[in-house]
C-alpha atoms as a PDB file:
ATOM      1  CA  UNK A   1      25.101   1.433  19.136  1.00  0.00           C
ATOM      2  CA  UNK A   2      26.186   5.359  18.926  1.00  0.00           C
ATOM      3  CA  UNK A   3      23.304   7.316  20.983  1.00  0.00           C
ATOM      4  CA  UNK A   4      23.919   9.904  18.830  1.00  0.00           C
ATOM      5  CA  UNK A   5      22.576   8.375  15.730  1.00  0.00           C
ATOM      6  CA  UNK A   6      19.899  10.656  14.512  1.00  0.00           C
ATOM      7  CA  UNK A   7      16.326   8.006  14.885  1.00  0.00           C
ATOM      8  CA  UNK A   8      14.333   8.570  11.814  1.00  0.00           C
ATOM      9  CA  UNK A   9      10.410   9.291  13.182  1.00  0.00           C
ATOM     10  CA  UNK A  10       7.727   7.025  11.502  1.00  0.00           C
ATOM     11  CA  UNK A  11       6.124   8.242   8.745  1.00  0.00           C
ATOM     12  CA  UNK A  12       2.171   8.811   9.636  1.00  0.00           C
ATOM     13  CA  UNK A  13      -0.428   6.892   8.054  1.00  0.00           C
ATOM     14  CA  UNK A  14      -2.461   8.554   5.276  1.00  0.00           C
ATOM     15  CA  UNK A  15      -6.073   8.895   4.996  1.00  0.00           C
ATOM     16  CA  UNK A  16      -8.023   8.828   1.579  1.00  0.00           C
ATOM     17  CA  UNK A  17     -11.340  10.196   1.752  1.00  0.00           C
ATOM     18  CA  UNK A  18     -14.050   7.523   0.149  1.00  0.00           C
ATOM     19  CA  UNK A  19     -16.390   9.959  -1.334  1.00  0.00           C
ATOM     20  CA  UNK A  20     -13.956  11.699  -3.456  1.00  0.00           C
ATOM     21  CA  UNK A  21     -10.547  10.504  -3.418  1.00  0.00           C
ATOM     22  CA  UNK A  22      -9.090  13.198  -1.604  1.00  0.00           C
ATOM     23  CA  UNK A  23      -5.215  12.211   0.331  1.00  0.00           C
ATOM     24  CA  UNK A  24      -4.586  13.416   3.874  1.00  0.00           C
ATOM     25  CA  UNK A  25      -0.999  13.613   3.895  1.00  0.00           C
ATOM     26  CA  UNK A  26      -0.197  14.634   7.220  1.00  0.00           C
ATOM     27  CA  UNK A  27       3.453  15.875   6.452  1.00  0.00           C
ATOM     28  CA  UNK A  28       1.604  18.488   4.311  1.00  0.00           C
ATOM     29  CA  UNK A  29      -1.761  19.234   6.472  1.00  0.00           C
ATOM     30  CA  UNK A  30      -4.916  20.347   4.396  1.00  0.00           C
ATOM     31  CA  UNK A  31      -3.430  23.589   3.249  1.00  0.00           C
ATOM     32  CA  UNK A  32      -5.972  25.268   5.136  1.00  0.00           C
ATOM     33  CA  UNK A  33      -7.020  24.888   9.176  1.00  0.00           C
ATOM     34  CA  UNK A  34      -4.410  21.759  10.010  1.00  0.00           C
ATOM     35  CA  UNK A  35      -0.953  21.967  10.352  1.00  0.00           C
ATOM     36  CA  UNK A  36       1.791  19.792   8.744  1.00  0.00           C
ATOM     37  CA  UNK A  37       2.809  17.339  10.693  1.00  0.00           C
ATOM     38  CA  UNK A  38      -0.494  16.544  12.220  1.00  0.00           C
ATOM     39  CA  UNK A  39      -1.479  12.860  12.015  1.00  0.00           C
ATOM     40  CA  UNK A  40      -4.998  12.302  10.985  1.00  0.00           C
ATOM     41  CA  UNK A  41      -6.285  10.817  14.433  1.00  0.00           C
ATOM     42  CA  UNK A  42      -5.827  14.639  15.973  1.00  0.00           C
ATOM     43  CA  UNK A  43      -7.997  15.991  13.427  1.00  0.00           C
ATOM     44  CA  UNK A  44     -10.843  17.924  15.091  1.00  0.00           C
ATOM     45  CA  UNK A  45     -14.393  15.963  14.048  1.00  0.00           C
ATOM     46  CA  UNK A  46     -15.453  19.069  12.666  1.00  0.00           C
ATOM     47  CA  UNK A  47     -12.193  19.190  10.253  1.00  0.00           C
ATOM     48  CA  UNK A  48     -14.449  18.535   6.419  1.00  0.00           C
ATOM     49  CA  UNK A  49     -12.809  17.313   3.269  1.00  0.00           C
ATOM     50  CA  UNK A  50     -11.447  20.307   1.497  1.00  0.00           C
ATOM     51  CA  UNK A  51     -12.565  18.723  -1.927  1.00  0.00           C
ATOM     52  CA  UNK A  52     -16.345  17.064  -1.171  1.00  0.00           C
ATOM     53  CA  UNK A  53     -16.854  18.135   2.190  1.00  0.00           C
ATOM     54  CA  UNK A  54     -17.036  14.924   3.820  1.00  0.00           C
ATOM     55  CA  UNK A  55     -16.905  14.055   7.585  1.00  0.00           C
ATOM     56  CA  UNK A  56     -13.508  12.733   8.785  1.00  0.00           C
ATOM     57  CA  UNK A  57     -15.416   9.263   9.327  1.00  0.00           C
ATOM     58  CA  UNK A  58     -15.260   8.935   5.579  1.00  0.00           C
ATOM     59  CA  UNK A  59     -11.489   8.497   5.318  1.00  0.00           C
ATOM     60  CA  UNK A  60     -10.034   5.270   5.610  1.00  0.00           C
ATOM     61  CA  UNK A  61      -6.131   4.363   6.450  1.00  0.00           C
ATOM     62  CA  UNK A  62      -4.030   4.008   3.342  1.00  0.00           C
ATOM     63  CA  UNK A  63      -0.856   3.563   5.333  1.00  0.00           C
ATOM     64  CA  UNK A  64       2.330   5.469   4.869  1.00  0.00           C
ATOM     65  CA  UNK A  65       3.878   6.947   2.014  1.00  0.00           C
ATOM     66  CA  UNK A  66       4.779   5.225  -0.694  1.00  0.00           C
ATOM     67  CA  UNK A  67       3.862   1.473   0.615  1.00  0.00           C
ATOM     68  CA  UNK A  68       1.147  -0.748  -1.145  1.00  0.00           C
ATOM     69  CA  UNK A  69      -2.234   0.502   0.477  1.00  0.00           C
ATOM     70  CA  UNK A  70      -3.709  -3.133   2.090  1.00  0.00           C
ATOM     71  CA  UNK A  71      -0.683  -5.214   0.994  1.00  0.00           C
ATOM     72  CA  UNK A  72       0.367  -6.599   5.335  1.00  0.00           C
ATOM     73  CA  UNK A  73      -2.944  -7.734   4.974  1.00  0.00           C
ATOM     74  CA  UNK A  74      -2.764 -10.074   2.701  1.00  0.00           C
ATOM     75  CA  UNK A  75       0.105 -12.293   3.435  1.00  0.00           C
ATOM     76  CA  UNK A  76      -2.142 -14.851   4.870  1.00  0.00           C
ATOM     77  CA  UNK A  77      -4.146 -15.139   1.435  1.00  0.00           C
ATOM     78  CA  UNK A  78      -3.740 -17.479  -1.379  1.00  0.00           C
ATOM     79  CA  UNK A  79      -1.261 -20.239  -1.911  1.00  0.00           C
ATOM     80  CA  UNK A  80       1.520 -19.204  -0.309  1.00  0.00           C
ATOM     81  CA  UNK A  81       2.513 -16.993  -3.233  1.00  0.00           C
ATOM     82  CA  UNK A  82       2.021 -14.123  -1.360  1.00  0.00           C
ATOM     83  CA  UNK A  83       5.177 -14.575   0.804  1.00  0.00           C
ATOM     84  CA  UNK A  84       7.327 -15.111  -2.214  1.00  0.00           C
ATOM     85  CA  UNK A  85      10.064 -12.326  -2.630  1.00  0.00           C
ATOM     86  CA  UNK A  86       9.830 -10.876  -6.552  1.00  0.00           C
ATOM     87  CA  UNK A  87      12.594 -13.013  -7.802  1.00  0.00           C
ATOM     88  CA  UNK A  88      11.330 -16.385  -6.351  1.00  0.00           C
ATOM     89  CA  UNK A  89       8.200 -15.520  -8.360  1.00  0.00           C
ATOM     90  CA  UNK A  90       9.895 -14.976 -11.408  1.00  0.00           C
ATOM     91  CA  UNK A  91      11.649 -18.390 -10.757  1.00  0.00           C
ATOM     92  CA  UNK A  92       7.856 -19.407 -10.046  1.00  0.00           C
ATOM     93  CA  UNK A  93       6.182 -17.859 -13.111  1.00  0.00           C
ATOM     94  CA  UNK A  94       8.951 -18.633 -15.656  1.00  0.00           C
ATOM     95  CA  UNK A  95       9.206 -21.725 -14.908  1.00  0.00           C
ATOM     96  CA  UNK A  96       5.738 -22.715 -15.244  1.00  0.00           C
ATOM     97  CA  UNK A  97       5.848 -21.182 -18.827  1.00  0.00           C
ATOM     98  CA  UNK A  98       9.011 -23.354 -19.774  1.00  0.00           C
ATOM     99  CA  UNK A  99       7.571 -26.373 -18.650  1.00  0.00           C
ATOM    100  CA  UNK A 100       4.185 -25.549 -20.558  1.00  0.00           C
ATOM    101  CA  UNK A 101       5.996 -24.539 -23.828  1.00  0.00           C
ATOM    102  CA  UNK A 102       7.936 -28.135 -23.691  1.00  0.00           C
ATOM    103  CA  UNK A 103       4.210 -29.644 -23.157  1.00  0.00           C
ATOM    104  CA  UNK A 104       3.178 -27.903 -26.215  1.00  0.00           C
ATOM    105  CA  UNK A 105       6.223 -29.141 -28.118  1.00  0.00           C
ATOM    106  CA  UNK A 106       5.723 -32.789 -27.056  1.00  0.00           C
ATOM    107  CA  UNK A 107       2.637 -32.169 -28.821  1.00  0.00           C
ATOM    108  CA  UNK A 108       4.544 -32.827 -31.858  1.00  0.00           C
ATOM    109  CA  UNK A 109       5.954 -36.179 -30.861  1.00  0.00           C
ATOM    110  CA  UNK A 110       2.258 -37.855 -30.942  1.00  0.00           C
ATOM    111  CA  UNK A 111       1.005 -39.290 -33.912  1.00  0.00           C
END
């Protein structure tokens, strides 16, 4: 491995605030008092909400940028679905409509 390769940083969680809706992106900072780049965890406690005004305790972890907010979690749920990639669920889904249709035409068979 090349030592030189340039290591990508990881991209800091956002906060949504559960009042209003407001996004803490911390690659953009509030616009105001914090800085970009600052993750949400150094965020004095006196930092408000620029939109409602709410205390930093009223944000909750959305992850990082562009990834499904919650989705890690929720592997374990369900019937196993959940750990399908897209295309096995198409297989999946597709499937179970082909064999329903040729239940519905067998329909036709009875008398």
């Amino acid at each position: 491995m090349n030592t030189e390769e340039a290591v990508q940083p990881q991209e800091l969680d956002q906060y949504e605030c559960r009042s209003c809706g407001y996004v803490y992106e911390p690659s953009k900072g509030d616009g105001r008092k914090i800085a970009p780049g600052t993750a949400f965890t150094e965020v004095p406690l006196t930092w408000r909400c620029p939109v409602c005004g709410a205390k930093p305790t009223q944000f909750s972890n959305i992850g990082p940028k562009g990834t499904a907010s919650g989705f890690k979690e929720n592997y374990g749920f369900g019937l196993g679905a959940n750990t399908l990639t897209g295309a096995q669920k198409n297989v999946l889904i597709f499937s179970a409509l082909a064999l329903g249709f040729i239940f519905f035409l067998s329909l036709y068979g009875l008398r």
